[in-house]
Protein backbone atom coordinates (compact mmCIF):
# COMPACT_ATOMS: atom_id res chain seq x y z
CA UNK A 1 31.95 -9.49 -11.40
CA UNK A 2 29.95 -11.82 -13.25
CA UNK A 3 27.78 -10.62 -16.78
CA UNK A 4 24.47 -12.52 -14.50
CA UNK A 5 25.30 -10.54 -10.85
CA UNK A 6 25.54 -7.47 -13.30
CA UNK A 7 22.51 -7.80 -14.94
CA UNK A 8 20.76 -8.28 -11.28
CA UNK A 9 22.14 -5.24 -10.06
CA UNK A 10 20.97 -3.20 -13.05
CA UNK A 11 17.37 -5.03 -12.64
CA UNK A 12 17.52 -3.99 -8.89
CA UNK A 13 18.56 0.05 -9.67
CA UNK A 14 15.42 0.27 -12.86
CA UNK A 15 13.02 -1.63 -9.89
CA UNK A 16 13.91 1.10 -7.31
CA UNK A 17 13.90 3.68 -9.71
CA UNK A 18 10.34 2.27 -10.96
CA UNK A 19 9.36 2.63 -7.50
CA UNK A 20 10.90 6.47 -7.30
CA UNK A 21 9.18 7.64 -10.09
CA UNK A 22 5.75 6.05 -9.17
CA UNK A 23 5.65 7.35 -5.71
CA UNK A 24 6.45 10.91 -7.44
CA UNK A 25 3.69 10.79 -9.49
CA UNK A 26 1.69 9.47 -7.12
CA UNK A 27 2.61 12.28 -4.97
CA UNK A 28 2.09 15.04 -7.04
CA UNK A 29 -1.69 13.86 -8.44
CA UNK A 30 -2.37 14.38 -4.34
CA UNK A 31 -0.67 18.03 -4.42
CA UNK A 32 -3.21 18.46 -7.53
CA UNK A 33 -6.40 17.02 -6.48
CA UNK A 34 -6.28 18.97 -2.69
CA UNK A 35 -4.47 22.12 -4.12
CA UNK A 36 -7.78 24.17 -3.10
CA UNK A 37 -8.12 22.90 0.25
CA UNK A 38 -5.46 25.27 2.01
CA UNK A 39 -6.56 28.25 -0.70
CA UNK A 40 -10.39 28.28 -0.01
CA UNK A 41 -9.74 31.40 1.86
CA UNK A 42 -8.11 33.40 -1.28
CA UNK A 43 -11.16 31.90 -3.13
CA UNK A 44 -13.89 32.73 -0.61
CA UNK A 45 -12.34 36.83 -0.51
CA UNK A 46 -12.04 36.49 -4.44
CA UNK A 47 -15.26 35.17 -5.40
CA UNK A 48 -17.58 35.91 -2.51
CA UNK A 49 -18.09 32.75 -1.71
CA UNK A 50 -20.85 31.52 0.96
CA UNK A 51 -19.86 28.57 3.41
CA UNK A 52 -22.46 26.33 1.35
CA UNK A 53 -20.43 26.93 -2.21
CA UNK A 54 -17.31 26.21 -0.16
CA UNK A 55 -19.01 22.83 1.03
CA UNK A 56 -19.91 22.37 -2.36
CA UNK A 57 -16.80 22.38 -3.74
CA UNK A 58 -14.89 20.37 -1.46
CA UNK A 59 -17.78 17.44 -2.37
CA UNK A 60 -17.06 18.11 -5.98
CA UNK A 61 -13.76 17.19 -5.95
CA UNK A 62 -14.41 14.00 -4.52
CA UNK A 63 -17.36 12.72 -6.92
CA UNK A 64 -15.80 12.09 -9.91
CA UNK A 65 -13.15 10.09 -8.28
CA UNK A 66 -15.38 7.07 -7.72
CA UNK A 67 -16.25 6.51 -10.91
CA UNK A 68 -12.65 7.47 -12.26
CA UNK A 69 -11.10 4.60 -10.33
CA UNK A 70 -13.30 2.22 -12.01
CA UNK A 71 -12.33 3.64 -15.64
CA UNK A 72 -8.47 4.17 -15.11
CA UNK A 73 -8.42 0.63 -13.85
CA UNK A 74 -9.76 -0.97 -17.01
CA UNK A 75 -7.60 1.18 -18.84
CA UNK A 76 -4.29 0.55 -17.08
CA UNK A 77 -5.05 -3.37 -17.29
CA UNK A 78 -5.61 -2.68 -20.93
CA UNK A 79 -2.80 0.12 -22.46
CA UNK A 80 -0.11 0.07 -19.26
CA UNK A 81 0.68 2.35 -16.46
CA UNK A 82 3.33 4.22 -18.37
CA UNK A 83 1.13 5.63 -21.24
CA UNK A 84 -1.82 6.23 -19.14
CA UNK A 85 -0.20 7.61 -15.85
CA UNK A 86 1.88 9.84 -18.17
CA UNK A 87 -1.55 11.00 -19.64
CA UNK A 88 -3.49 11.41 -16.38
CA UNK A 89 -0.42 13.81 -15.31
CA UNK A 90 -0.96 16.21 -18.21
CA UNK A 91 -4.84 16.31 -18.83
CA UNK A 92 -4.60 17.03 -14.41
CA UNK A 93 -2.12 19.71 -15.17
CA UNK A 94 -4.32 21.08 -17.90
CA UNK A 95 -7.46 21.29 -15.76
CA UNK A 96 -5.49 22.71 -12.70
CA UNK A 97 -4.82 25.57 -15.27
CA UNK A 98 -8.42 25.97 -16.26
CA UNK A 99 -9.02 25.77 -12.64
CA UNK A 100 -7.05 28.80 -11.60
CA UNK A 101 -7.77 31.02 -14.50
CA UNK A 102 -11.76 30.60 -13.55
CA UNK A 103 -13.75 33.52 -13.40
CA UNK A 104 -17.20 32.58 -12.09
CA UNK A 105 -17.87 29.99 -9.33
CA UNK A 106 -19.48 27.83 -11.79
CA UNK A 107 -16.42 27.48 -13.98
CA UNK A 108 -14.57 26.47 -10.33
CA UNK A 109 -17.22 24.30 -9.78
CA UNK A 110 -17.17 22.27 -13.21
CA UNK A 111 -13.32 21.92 -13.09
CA UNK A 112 -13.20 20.95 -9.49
CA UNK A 113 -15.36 18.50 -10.12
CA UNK A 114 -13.32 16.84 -13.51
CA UNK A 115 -10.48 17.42 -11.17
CA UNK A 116 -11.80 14.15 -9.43
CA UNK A 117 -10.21 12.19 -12.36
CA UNK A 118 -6.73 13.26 -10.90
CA UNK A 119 -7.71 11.11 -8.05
CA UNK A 120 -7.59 8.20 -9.68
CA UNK A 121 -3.86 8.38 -10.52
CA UNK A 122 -3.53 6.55 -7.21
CA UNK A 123 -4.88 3.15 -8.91
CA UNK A 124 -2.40 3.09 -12.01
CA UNK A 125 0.75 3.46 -9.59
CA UNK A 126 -0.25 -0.05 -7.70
CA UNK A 127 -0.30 -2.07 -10.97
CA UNK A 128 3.26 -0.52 -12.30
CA UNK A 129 4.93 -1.05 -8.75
CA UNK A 130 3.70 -4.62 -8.65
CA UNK A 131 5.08 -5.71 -11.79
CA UNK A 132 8.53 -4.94 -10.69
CA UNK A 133 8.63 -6.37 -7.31
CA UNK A 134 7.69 -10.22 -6.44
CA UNK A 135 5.40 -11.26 -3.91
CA UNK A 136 7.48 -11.36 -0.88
CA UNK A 137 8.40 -7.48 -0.91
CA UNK A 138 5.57 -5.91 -2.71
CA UNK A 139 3.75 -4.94 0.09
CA UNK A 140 6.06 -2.73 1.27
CA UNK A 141 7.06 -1.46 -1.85
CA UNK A 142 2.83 -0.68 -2.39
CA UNK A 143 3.15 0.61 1.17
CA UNK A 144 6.31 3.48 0.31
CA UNK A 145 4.31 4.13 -2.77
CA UNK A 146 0.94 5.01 -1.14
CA UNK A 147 2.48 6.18 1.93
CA UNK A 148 5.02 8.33 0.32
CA UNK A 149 2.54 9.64 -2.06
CA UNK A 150 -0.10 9.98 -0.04
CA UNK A 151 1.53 12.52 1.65
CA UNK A 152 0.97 15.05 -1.24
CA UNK A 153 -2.33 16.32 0.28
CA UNK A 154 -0.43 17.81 3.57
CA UNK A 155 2.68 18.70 1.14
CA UNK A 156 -0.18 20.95 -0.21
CA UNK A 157 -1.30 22.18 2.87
CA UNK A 158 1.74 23.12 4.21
CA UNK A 159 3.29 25.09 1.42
CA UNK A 160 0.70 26.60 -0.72
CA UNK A 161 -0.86 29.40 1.40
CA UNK A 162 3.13 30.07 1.55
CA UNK A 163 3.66 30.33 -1.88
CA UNK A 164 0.37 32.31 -2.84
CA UNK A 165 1.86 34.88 -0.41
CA UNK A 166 5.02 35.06 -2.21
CA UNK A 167 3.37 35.86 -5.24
CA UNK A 168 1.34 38.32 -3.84
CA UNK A 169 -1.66 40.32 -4.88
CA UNK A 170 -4.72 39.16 -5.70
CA UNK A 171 -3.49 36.69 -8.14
CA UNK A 172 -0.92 34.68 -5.85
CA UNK A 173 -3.58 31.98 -5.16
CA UNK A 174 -3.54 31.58 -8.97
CA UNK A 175 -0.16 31.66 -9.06
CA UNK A 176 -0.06 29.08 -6.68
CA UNK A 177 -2.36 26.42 -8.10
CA UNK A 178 -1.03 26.90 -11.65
CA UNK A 179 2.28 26.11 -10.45
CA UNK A 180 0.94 22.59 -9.29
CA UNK A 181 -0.48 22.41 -12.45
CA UNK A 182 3.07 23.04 -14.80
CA UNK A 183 4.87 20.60 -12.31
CA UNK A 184 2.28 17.72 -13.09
CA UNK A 185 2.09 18.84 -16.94
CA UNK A 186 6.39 18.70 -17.08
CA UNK A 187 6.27 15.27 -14.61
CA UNK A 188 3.84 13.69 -17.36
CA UNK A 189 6.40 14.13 -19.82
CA UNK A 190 9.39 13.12 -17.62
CA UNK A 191 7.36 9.83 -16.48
CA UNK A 192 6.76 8.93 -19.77
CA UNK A 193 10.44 9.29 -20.78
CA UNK A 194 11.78 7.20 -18.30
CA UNK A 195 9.09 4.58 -16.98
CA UNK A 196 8.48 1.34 -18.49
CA UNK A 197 5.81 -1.13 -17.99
CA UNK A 198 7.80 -4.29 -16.56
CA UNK A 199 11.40 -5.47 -16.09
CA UNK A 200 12.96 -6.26 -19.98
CA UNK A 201 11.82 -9.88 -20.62
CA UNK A 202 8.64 -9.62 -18.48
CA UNK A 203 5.50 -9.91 -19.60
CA UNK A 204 2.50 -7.29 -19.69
CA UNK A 205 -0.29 -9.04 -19.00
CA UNK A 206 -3.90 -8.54 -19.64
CA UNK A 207 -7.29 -9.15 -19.43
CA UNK A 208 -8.83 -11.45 -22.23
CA UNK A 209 -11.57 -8.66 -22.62
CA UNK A 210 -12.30 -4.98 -21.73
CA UNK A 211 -15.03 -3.09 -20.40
CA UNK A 212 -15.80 -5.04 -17.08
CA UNK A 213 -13.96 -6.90 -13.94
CA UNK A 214 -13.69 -10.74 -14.97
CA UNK A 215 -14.88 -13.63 -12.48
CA UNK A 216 -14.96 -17.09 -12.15
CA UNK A 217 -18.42 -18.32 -11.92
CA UNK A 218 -21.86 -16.87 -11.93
CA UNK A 219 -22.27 -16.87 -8.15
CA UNK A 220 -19.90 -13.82 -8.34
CA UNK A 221 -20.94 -12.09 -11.50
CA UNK A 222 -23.81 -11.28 -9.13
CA UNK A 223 -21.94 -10.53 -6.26
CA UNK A 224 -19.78 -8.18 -8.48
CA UNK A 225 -23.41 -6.64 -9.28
CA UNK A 226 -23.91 -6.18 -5.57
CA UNK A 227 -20.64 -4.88 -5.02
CA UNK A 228 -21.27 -2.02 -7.51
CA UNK A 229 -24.47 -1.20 -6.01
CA UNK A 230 -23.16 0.66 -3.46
CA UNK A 231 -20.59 2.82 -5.10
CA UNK A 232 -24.23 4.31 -7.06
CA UNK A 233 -25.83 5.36 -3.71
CA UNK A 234 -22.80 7.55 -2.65
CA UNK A 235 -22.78 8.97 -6.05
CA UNK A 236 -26.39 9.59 -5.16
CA UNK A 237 -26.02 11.31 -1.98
CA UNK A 238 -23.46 13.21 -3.26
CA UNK A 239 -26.16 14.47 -5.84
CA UNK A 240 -28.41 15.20 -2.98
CA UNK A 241 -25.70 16.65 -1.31
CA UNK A 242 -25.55 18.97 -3.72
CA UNK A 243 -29.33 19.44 -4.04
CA UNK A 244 -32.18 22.03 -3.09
CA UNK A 245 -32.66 19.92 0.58
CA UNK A 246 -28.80 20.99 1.38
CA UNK A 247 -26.35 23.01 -0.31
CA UNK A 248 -28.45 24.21 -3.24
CA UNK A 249 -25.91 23.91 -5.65
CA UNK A 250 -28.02 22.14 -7.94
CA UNK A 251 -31.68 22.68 -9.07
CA UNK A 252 -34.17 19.51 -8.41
CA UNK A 253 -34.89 18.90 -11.93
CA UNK A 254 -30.95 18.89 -12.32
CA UNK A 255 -30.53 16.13 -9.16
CA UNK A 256 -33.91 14.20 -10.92
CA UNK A 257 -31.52 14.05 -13.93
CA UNK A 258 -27.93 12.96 -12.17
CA UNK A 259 -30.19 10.58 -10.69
CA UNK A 260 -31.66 8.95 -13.75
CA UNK A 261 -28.12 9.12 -15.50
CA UNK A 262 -26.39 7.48 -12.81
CA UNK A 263 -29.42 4.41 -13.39
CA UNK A 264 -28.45 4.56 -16.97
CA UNK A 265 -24.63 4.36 -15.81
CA UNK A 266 -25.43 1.52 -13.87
CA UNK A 267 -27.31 -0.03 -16.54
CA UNK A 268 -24.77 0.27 -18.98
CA UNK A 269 -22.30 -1.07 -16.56
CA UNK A 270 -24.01 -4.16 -15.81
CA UNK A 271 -24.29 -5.30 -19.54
CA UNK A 272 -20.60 -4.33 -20.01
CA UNK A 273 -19.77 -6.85 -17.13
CA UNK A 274 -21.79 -9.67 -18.84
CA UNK A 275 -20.44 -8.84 -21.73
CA UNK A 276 -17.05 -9.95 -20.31
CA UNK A 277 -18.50 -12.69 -18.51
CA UNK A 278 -21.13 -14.18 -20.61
CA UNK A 279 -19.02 -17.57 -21.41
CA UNK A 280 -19.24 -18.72 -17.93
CA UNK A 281 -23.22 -19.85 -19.08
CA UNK A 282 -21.25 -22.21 -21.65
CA UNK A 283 -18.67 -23.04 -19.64
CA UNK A 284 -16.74 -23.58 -16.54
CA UNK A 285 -13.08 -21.01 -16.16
CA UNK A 286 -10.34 -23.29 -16.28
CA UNK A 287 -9.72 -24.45 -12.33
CA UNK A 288 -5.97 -22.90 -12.62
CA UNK A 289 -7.22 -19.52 -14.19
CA UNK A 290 -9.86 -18.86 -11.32
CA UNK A 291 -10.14 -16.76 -8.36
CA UNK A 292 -12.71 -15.89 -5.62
CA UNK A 293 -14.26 -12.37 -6.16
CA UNK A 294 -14.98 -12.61 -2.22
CA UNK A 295 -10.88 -11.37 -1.86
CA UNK A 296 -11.66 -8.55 -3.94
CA UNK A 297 -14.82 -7.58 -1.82
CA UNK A 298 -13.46 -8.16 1.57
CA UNK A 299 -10.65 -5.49 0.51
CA UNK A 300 -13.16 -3.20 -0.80
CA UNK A 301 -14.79 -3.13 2.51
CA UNK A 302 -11.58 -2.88 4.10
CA UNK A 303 -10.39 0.59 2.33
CA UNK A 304 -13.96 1.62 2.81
CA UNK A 305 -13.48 1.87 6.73
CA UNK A 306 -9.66 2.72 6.26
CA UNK A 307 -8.89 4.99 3.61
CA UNK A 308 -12.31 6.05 4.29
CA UNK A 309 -12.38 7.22 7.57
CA UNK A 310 -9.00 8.95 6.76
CA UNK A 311 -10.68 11.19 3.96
CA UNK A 312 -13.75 12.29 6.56
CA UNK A 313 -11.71 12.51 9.60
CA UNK A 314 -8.98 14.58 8.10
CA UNK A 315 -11.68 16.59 6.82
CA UNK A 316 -12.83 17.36 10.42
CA UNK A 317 -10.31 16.54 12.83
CA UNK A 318 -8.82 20.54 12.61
CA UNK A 319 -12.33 21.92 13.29
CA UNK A 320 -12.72 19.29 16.25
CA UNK A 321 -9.35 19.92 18.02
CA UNK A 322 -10.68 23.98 17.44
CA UNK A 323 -13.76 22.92 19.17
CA UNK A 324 -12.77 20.52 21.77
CA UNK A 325 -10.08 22.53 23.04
CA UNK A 326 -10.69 26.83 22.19
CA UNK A 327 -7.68 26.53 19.88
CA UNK A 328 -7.02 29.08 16.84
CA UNK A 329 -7.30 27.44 13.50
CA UNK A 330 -3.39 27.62 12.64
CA UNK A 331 -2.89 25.43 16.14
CA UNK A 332 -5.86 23.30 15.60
CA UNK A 333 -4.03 22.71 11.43
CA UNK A 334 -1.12 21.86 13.31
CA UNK A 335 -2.06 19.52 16.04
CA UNK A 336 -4.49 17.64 13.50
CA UNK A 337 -1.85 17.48 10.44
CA UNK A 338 -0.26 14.43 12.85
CA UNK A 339 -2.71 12.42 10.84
CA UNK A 340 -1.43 12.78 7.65
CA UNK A 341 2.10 12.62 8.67
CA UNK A 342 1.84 9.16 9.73
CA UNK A 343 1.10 8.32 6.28
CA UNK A 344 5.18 8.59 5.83
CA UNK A 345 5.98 6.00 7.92
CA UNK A 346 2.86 3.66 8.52
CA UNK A 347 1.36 2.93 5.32
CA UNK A 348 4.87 1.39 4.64
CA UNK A 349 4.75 0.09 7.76
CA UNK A 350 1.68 -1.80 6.98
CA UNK A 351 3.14 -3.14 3.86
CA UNK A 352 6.11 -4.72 5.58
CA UNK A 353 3.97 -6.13 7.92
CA UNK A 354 1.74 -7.86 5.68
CA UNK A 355 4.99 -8.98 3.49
CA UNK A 356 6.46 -10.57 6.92
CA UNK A 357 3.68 -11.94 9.28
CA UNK A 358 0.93 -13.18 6.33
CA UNK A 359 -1.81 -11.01 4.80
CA UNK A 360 -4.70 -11.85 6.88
CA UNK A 361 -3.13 -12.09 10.24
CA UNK A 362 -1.93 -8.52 9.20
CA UNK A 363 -4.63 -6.76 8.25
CA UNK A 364 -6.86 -9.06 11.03
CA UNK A 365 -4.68 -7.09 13.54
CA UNK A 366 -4.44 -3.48 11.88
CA UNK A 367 -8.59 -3.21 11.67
CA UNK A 368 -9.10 -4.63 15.35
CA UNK A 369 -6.83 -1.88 16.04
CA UNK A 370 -8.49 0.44 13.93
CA UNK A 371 -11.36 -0.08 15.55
CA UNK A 372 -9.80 0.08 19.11
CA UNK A 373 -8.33 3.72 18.42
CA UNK A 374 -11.83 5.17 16.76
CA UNK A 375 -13.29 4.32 20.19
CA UNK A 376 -10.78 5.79 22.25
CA UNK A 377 -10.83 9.12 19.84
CA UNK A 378 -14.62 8.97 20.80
CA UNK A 379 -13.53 9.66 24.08
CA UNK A 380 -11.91 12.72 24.15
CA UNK A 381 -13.18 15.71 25.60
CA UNK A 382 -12.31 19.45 26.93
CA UNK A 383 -10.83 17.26 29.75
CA UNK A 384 -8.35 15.47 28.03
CA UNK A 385 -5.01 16.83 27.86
CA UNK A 386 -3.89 18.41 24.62
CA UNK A 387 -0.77 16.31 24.38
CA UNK A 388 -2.97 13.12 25.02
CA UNK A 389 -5.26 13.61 22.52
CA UNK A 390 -2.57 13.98 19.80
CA UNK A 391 -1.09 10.86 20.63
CA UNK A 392 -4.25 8.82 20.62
CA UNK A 393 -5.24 10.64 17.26
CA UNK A 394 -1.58 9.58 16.04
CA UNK A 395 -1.89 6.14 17.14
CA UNK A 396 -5.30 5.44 15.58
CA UNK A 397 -3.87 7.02 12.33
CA UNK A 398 -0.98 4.36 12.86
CA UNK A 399 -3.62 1.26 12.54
CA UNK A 400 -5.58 3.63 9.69
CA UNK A 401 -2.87 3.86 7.43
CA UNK A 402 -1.05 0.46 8.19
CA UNK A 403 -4.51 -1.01 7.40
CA UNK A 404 -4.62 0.63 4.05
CA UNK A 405 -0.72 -0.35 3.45
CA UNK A 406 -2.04 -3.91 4.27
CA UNK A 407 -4.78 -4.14 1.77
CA UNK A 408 -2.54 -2.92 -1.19
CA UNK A 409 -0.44 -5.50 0.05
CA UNK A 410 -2.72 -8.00 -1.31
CA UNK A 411 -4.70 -6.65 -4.29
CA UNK A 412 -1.85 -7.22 -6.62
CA UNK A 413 -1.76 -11.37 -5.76
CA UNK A 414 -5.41 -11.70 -6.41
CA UNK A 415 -5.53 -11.85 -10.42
CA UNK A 416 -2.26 -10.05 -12.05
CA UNK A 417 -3.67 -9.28 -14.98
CA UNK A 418 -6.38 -7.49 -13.82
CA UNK A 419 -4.71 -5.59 -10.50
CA UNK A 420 -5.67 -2.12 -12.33
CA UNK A 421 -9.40 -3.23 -11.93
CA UNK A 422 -9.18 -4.61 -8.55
CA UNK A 423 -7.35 -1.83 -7.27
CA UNK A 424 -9.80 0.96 -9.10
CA UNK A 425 -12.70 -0.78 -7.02
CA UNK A 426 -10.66 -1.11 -4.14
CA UNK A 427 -10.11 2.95 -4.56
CA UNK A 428 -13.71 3.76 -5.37
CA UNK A 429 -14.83 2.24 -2.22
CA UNK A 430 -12.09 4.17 -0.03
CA UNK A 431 -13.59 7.03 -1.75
CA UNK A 432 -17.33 5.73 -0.84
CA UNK A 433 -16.61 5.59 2.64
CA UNK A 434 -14.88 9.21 2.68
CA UNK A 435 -18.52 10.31 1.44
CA UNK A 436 -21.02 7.59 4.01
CA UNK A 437 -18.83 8.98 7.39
CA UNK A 438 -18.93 12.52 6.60
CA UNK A 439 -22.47 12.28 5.31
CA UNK A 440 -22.88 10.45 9.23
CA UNK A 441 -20.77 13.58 10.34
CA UNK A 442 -23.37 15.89 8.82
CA UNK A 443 -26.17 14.48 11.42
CA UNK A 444 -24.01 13.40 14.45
CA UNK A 445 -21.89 14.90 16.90
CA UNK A 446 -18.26 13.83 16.44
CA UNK A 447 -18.32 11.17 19.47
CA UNK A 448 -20.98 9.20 17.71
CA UNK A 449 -18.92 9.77 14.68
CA UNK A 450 -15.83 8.41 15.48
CA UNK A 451 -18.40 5.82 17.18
CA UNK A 452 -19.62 4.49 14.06
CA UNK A 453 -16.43 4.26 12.49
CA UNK A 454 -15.52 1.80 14.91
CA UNK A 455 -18.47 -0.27 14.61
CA UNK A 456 -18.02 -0.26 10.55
CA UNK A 457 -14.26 -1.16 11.26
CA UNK A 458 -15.89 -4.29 13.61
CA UNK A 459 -18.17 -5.53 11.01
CA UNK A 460 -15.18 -5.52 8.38
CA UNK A 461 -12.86 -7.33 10.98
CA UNK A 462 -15.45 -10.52 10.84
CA UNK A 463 -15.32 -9.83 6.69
CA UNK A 464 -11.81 -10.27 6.89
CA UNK A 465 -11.67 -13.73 8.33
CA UNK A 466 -13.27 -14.81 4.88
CA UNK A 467 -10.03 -13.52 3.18
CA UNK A 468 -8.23 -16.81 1.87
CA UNK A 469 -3.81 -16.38 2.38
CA UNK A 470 -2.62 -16.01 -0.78
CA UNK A 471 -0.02 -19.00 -2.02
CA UNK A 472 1.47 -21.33 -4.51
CA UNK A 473 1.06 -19.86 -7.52
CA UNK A 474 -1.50 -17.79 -9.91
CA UNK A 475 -2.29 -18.69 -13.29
CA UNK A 476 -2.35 -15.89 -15.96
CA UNK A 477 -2.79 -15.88 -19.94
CA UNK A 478 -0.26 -14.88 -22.59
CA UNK A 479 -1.20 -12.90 -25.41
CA UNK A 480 -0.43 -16.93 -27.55
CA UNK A 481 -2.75 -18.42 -25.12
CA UNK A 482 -0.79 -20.43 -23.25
CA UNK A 483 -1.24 -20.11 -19.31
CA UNK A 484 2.03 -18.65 -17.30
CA UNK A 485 2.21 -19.41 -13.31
CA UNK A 486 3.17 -16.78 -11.32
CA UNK A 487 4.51 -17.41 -7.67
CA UNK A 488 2.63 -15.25 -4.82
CA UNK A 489 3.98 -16.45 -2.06
C-alpha cells in the first residue's frame, strides 16, 4: 500500500476517533447538567424541600446556560475546542462535587445554577467535529454528535436513582451525583490527552477580533442587536420566575437588581459587538469575506422551536401521559422517555438528510413536520389509545430532533472561523425557547400548549425559506492575512 492511501487511512481513524471522543464528552456534560432531575426525590426527603424550591431549581439549572453559550462560543473560536472543552469537563466535575456535598438549599441553589455553564459544552463539540469532516458529511457527523450525546440526559435518568440505591443510606444520592462528577473531572483530562484541534496540516482558524459575533455590513450589526434582545427577556422571566409573584425564591429588591444587571449585561454587550464591528463605518468587508447574518438568525429561530420544545415538552410529557391516562409515575417515565430515545437515531438522521437532499429542502420538510406532529399531540385525550399516543409522541420527536440534526448541519458552513459563536447563539436560543413554552405551559392547558408550539414551528417554516443553500466556497483569514477558500458544498 501506498505512503499517500496510508496517510488517508490514518487521517480517516484520528477523524472518527475525533468524532468518538466529542460525542463522549458531549454526552457526559448532559449526564452532569440533568444529574438532579431523577434525584429530586432523595433531595426533597433530605432537605425538606417544598414543590416551589423544587421548581426553582429545575429553572436554575437552565439560566445560566443562555448566557454560557454565548461566552464558550467566543472562547472556542478564540483558544480551540481541545483546551476549553477539556476545561469545561473539570470546572463541571468540580461544581457537581460542591453540588452534592451541599448542606442548605441555598448552597444547591447557587451551584445548580453555575451548573448551567456545563450546558454549554454542547457548543464547543460542533466547532471540533466540523473541522475534521468536509462539507458533504458533516451533517451527519454533527447529527451522531448531538444525537449521541444528547442522549446523556435519559442515560441519567435511567441509571441514577439505580445507583443512589446501591449506595444506600442517606448519602447514596450523593454518592450518585459525585460519581458523575469524578467521571467528567477524569474525561477532562483524558480529552485533553488525546484530542486535537484539526487534522495535522490544517489550519485553526479565527476570528480577527474577540468579544462579539462579526458581520458584514451595518444593516446586520443591528439585526445582531435585535437578535440578542430576546435572549435578555427570557433571562428576565426567568428572574421573575424566580420572584415574589411565583416561586419566591428571590426577594423583589433582589429581581429589581438581576433586572438592572442584566441591562448593564446588555449594555456591555452591545459596545463589545461594535467594538468588533466598528470598521464597517470606514469601510466595506471584502465581498469574498462576507456573509448574511439572516442564516445565522433563521437557525436561531429554528432551534428555538426545536431544541426548544424538546427541553419543555420533556419536562412535561411524564406528568401528561400520568394525567391523560391514570398512569403511575414509573409507567408514565417510561412511556414518555420514547422522546429522548429518538435522539439516538434521528438527530443523526437529520444530519444525513441535510448532507444528502440540500439544507433548506431538509430542514423546510423536518419543521412542516414538526409542526404537523405538535398538532396531532394536541389531540390526544383519555380516548386515545395508550399505544397510539406513544407513537404519535415518537413520531413528532422524529421531526423534533431531525430538525435540530438539520440546523447543526448548517451552522458550521456559515463563517468557519466563527462556528463557536454561531453555534453558542444558535444554543442560547434552543435554551430560550425551553424557557418561552414552559413559561406558556405555566398558563395553558397542555392542548393549547402543544398548540402553540405548532404555530411557532409555522412562523419559523416561512423564516426558513429566507435561508440561502450553502455553495462554492467560503472565504476565511490566515493568521499572515492572506484569505484561504474553503469548499462547502
Amino acid at each position: 500500500m501506498s505512503a499517500e492511501k496510508l496517510n488517508l487511512l490514518d487521517v480517516a481513524d484520528k477523524k472518527i476517533r475525533t468524532l468518538h471522543l466529542s460525542w463522549v464528552a458531549f454526552f457526559i456534560t448532559f449526564v452532569v447538567w440533568f444529574n438532579h432531575a431523577p434525584l429530586l426525590a432523595f433531595m426533597k426527603e433530605a432537605f425538606d424541600l417544598s414543590g416551589q424550591q423544587l421548581k426553582a431549581l429545575m429553572i436554575l439549572n437552565i439560566a445560566m446556560t443562555i448566557p454560557a453559550r454565548i461566552l464558550i462560543g467566543i472562547l472556542v473560536d478564540k483558544f480551540g475546542p481541545r483546551i476549553i472543552y477539556s476545561g469545561l469537563l473539570m470546572a463541571s466535575g468540580l461544581l457537581c462535587t460542591a453540588f452534592a456535598l451541599a448542606e442548605t438549599y441555598e448552597q444547591l441553589a447557587l451551584f445548580r445554577f453555575l451548573m448551567g455553564f456545563t450546558g454549554a459544552g454542547f457548543v464547543i463539540g460542533i466547532r471540533l467535529v466540523s473541522e475534521w469532516f468536509p462539507a458533504k458529511t458533516v451533517g451527519l457527523a454533527e447529527g451522531i454528535y448531538g444525537g449521541w450525546g444528547n442522549f446523556g440526559s435519559a442515560a441519567a435518568a435511567m441509571t441514577l436513582p439505580t445507583l443512589a440505591l446501591m449506595f444506600g443510606g442517606d448519602d447514596g444520592w450523593r454518592m450518585a451525583l459525585l460519581c458523575t462528577g469524578a467521571v467528567a473531572f477524569v474525561y477532562g483530562i483524558f480529552f485533553y490527552k488525546f484530542a486535537r484541534n484539526t487534522p495535522k496540516g490544517s489550519t485553526y482558524f479565527k476570528p480577527k477580533k474577540s468579544g462579539g459575533l462579526e458581520v458584514s455590513s451595518r444593516k446586520d450589526f443591528y439585526f445582531l442587536l435585535a437578535m440578542n434582545i430576546p435572549m435578555y427577556i427570557a433571562l428576565g422571566v426567568l428572574t421573575w420566575k424566580l420572584g415574589p409573584d411565583n416561586l419566591k425564591l428571590l426577594a423583589g429588591s433582589t429581581c429589581t437588581m438581576l433586572y438592572v444587571g442584566l441591562l448593564a449585561l446588555f449594555a456591555f454587550q452591545t459596545q463589545q459587538i461594535y467594538k468588533v464591528n466598528k470598521d464597517l463605518w470606514d469601510k466595506e468587508v471584502p465581498e469574498m469575506q462576507r456573509y448574511k447574518f439572516k442564516q445565522v438568525a433563521v437557525l436561531d429561530w429554528a432551534y428555538f422551536v426545536t431544541f426548544g420544545s424538546e427541553l419543555a415538552v420533556v419536562s412535561m410529557l411524564p406528568l401528561f401521559f400520568m394525567d391523560t391516562f391514570s398512569l403511575d409515575a414509573v409507567q408514565a417515565g417510561l412511556l414518555a422517555s420514547g422522546f429522548a430515545f429518538m435522539n439516538l437515531a434521528a438527530r443523526p438522521g437529520g444530519g444525513w438528510l441535510s448532507d444528502k437532499f440540500g439544507r433548506k429542502k431538509t430542514l423546510s420538510i423536518l419543521i412542516a413536520g414538526l409542526a404537523v406532529g405538535y398538532l396531532v399531540l394536541s389531540q390526544i385525550n383519555s380516548g386515545w389509545w395508550i399505544a397510539l399516543a406513544v407513537i404519535a409522541t415518537m413520531a413528532c420527536s422524529f421531526f423534533v430532533q431531525a430538525g435540530e440534526g438539520a440546523v447543526f448541519a448548517m451552522v458550521p458552513l456559515i463563517q468557519r472561523r466563527m462556528t463557536g459563536q454561531i453555534a453558542g447563539m444558535a444554543g442560547a436560543y434552543g435554551n430560550v425557547g425551553g424557557v418561552t413554552f414552559l413559561t406558556v405551559l405555566s398558563f395553558v392547558d397542555a392542548s393549547t400548549f402543544f398548540m402553540v408550539i405548532a404555530g411557532a414551528a409555522a412562523v419559523c417554516f416561512f423564516f426558513v425559506q429566507f435561508l440561502e443553500e450553502p455553495e462554492g466556497h467560503m472565504a476565511e483569514v490566515m493568521e499572515d492575512g492572506s484569505v484561504q477558500l474553503i469548499q462547502v458544498n
